[in-house]
N, C-alpha and C. Protein backbone atom coordinates (compact mmCIF):
# COMPACT_ATOMS: atom_id res chain seq x y z
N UNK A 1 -14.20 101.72 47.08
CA UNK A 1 -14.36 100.35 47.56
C UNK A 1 -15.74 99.85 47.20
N UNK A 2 -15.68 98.51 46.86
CA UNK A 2 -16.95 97.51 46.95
C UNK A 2 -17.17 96.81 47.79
N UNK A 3 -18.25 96.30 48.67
CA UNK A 3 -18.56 95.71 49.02
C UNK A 3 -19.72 94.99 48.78
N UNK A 4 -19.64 93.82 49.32
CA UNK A 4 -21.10 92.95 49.08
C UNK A 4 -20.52 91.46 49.66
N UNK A 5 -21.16 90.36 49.03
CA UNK A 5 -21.24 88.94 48.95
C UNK A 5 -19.62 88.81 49.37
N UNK A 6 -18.95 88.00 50.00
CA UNK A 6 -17.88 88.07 50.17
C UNK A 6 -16.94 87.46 49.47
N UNK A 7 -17.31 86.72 48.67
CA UNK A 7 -16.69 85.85 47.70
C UNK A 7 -16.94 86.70 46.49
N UNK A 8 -17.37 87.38 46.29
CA UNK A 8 -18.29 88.34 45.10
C UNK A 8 -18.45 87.51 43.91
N UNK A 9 -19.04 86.16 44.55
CA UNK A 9 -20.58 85.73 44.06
C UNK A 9 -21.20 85.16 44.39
N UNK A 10 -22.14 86.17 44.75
CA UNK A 10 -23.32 86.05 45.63
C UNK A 10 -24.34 84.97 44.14
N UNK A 11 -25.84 84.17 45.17
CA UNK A 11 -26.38 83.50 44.21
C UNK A 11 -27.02 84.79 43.42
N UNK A 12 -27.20 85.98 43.69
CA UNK A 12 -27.99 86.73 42.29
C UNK A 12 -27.67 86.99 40.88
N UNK A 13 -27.90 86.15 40.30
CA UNK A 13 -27.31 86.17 38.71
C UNK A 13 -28.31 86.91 37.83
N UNK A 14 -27.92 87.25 36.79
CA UNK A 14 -28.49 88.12 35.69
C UNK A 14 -27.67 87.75 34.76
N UNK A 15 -28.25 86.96 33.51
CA UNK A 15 -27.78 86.26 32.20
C UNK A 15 -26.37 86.06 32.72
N UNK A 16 -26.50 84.93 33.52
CA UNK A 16 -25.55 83.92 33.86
C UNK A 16 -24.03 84.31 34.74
N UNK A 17 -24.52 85.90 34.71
CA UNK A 17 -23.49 86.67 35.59
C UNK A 17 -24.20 87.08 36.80
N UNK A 18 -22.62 86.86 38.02
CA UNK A 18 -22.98 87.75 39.12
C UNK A 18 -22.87 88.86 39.27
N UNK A 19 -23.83 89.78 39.97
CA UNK A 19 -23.67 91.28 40.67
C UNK A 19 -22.21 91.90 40.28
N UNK A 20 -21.54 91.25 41.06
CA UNK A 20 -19.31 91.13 40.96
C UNK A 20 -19.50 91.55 39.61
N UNK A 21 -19.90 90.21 38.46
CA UNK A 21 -19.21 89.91 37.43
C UNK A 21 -19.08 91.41 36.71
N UNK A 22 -20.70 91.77 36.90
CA UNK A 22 -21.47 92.77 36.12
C UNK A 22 -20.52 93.86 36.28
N UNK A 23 -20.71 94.10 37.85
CA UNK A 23 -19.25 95.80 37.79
C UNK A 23 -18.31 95.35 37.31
N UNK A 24 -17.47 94.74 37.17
CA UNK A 24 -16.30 94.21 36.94
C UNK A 24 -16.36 94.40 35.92
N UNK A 25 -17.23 94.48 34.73
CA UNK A 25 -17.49 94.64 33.25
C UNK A 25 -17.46 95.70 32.76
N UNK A 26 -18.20 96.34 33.95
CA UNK A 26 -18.34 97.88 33.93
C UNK A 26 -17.28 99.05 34.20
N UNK A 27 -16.32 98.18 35.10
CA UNK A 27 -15.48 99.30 35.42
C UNK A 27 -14.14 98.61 34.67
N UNK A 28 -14.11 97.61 33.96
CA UNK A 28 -12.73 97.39 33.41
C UNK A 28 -12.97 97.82 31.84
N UNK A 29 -14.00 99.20 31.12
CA UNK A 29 -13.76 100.27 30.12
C UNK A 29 -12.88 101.07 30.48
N UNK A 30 -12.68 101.16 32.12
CA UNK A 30 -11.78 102.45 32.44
C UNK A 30 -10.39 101.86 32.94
N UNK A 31 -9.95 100.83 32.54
CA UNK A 31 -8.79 100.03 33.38
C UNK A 31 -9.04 99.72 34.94
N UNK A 32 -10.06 99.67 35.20
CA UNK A 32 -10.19 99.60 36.66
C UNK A 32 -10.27 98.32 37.33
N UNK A 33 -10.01 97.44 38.26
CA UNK A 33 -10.17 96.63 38.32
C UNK A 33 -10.57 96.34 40.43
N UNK A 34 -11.56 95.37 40.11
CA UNK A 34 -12.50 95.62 41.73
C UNK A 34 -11.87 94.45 42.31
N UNK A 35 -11.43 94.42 43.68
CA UNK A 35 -10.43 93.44 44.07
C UNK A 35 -11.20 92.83 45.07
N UNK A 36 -11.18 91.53 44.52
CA UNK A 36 -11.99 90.99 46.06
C UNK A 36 -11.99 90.82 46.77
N UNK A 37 -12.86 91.05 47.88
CA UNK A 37 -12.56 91.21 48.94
C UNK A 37 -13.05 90.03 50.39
N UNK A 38 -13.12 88.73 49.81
CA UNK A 38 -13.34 87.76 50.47
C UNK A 38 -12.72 87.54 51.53
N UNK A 39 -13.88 86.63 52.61
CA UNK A 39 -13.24 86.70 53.81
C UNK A 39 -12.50 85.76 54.10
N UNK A 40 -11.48 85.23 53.64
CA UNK A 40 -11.22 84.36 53.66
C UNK A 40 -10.55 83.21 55.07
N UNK A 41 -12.00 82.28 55.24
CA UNK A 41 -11.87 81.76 55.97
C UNK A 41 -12.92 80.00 55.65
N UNK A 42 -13.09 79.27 56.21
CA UNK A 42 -13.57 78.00 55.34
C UNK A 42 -15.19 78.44 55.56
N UNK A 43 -15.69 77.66 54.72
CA UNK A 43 -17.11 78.68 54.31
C UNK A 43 -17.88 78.23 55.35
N UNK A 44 -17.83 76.39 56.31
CA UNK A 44 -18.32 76.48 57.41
C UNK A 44 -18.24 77.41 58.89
N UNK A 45 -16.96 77.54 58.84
CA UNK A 45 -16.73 78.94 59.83
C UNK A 45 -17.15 80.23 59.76
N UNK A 46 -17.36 80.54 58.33
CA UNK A 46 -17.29 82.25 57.83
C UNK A 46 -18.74 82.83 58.51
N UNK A 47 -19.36 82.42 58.39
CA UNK A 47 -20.56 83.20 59.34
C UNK A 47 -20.00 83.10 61.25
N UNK A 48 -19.86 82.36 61.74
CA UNK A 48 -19.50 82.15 62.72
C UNK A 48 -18.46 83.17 63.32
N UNK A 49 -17.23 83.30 62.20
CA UNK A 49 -16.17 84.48 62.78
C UNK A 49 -16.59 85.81 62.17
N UNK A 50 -17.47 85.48 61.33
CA UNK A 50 -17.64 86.95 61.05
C UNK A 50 -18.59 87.71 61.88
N UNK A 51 -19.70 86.89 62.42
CA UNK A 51 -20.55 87.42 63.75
C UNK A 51 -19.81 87.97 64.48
N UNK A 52 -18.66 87.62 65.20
CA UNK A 52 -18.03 87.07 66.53
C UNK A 52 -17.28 88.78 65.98
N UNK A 53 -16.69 88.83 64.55
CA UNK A 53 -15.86 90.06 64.41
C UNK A 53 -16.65 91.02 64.50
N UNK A 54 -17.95 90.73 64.15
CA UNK A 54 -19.05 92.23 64.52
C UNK A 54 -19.06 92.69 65.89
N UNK A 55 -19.76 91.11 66.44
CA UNK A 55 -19.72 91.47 67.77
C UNK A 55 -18.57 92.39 68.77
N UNK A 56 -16.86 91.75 68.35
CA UNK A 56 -16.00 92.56 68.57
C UNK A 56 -15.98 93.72 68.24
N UNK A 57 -16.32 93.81 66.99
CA UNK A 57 -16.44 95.67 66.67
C UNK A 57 -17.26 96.32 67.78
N UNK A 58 -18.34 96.04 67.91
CA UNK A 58 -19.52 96.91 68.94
C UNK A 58 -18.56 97.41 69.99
N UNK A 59 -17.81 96.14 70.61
CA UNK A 59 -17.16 95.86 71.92
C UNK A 59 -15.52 97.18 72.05
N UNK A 60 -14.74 96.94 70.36
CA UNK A 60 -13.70 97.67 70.86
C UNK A 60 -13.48 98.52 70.02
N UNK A 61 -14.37 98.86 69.04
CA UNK A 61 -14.36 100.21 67.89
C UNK A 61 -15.46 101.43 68.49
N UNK A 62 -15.44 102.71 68.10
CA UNK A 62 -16.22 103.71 68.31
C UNK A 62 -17.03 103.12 67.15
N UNK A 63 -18.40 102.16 67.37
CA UNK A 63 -18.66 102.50 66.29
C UNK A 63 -20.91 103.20 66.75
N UNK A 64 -20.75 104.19 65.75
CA UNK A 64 -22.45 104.96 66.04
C UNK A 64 -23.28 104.44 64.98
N UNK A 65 -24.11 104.03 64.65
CA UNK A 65 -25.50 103.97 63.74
C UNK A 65 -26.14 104.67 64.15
N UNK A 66 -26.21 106.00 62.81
CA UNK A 66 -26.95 106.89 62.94
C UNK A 66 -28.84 106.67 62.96
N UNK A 67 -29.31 107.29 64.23
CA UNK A 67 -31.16 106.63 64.25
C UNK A 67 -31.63 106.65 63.13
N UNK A 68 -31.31 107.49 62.31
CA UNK A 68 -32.13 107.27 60.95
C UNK A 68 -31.90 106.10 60.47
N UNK A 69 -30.86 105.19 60.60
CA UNK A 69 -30.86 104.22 59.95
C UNK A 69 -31.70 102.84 60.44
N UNK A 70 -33.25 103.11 60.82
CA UNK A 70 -34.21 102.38 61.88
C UNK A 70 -33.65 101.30 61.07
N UNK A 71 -33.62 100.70 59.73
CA UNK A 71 -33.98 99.52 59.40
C UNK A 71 -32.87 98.94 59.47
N UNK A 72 -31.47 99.67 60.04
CA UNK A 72 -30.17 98.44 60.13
C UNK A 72 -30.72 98.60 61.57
N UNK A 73 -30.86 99.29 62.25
CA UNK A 73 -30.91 98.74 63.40
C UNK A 73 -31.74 97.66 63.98
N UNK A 74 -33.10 97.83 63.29
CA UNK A 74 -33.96 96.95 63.72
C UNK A 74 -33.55 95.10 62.89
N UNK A 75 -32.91 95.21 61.76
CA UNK A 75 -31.95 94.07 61.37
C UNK A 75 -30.69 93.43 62.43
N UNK A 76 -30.02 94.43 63.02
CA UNK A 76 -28.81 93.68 63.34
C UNK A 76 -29.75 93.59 65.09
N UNK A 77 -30.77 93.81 65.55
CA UNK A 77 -31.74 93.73 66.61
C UNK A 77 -32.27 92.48 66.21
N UNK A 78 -32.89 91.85 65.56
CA UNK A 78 -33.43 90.95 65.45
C UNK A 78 -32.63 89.89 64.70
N UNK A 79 -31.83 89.63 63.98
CA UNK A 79 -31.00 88.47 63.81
C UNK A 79 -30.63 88.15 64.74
N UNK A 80 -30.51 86.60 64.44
CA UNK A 80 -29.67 85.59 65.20
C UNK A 80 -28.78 84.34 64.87
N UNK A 81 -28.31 83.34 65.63
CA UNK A 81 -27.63 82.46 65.45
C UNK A 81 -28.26 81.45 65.32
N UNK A 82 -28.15 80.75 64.61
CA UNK A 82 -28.51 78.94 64.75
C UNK A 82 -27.92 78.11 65.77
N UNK A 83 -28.15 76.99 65.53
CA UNK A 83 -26.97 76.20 66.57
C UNK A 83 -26.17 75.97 66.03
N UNK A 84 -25.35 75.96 65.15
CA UNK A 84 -24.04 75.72 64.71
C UNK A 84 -23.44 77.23 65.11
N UNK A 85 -24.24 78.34 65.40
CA UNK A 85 -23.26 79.63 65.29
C UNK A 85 -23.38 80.27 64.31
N UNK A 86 -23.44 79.82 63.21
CA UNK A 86 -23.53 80.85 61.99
C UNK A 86 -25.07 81.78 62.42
N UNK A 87 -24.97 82.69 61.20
CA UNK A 87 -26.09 83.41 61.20
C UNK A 87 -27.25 82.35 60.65
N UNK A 88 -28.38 82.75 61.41
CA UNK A 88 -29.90 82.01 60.88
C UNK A 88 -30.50 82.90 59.79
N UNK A 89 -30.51 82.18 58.17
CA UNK A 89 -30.58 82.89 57.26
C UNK A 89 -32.38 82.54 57.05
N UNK A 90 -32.77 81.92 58.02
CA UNK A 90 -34.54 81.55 57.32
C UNK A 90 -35.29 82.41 57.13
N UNK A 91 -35.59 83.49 58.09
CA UNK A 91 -36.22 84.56 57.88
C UNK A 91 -35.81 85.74 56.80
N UNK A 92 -36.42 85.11 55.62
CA UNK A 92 -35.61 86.03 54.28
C UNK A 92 -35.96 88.02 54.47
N UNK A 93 -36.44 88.11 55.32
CA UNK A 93 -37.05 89.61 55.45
C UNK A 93 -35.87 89.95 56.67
N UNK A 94 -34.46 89.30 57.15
CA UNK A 94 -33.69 89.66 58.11
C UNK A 94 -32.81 89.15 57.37
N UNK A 95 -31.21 90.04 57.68
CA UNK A 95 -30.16 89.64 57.38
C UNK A 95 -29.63 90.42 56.36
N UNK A 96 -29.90 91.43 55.35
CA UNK A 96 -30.04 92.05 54.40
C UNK A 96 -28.98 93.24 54.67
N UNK A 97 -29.82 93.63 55.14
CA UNK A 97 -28.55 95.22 55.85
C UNK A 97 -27.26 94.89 56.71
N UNK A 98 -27.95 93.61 57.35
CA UNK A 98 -26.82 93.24 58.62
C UNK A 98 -25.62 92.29 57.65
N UNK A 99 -25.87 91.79 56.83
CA UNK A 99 -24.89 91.24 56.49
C UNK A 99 -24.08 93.00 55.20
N UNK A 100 -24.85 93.67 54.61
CA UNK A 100 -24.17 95.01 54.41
C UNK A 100 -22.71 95.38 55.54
N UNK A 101 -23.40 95.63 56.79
CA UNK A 101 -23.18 95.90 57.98
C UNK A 101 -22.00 95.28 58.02
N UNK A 102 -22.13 94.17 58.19
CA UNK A 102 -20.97 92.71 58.27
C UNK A 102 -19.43 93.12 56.74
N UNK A 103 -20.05 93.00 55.66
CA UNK A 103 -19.12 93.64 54.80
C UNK A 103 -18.28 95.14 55.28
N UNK A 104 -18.71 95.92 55.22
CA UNK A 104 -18.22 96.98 56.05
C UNK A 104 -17.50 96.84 57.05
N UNK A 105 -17.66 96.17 58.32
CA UNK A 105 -16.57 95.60 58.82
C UNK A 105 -15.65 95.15 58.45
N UNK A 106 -15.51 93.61 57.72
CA UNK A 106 -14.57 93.25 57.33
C UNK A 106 -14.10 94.02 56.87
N UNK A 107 -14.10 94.90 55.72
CA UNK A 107 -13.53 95.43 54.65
C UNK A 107 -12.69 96.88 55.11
N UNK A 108 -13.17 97.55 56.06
CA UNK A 108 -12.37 98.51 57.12
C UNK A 108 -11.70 98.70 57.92
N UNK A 109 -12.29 97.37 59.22
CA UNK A 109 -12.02 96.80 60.42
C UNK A 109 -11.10 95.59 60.46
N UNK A 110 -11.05 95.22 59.18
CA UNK A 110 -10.52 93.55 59.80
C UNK A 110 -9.27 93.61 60.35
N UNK A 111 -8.37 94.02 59.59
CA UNK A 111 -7.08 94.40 60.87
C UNK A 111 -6.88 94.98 61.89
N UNK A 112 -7.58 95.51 62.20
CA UNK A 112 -7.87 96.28 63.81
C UNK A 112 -8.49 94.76 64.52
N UNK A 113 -9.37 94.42 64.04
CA UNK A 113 -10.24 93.81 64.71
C UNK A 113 -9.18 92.18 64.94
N UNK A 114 -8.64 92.11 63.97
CA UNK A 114 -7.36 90.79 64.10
C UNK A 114 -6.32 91.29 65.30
N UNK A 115 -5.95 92.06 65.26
CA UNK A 115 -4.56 92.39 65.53
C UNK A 115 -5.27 92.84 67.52
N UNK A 116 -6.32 93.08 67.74
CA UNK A 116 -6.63 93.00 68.96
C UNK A 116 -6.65 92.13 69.92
């Protein structure tokens, strides 16, 4: 599995390709093909339910972060919401791991986390 950007394309480009595009290049020498894994929901909501599905995870999954991992913890510790609800992306030194964090959910959890 891949994860990342949820649309898999994220703004980081490299000669006019995204991150996505790049594996996708890479792994279709071997017939392989990386399926995306978007969240699909309208892009004003998507931070909003996707918090809300984290938050549910904490609430009804076993889930542990191992201490070594100080710097997700101290990420998904210090993010927050705006007033609309979405995540507050200003502080470019937060959000990094936690939105990692956030992929991983979706991409494991989301039917557990729907179907609850």
């Amino acid at each position: 599995r891949v994860t990342g950007d949820c649309t898999g394309n994220n703004s980081n480009v490299s000669n006019g390709k995204t991150h996505y595009m790049i594996g996708q290049n890479e792994f279709a020498q071997w017939k392989v093909t990386i399926p995306s894994n978007a969240f699909s929901v309208g892009v004003n909501e998507k931070h909003v339910l996707s918090r809300q599905m984290c938050n549910d995870a904490f609430k009804l999954l076993d889930i542990k972060i191992d201490p070594s991992c100080e710097y997700l913890i101290e990420d998904l510790s210090r993010v927050s919401a705006n007033e609309k609800g979405s995540i507050d992306k200003k502080d470019q030194s937060l959000t990094h791991l936690s939105d990692c964090f956030r992929y991983i959910i979706h991409n494991y959890f989301k039917k557990r986390l729907i179907l609850q």
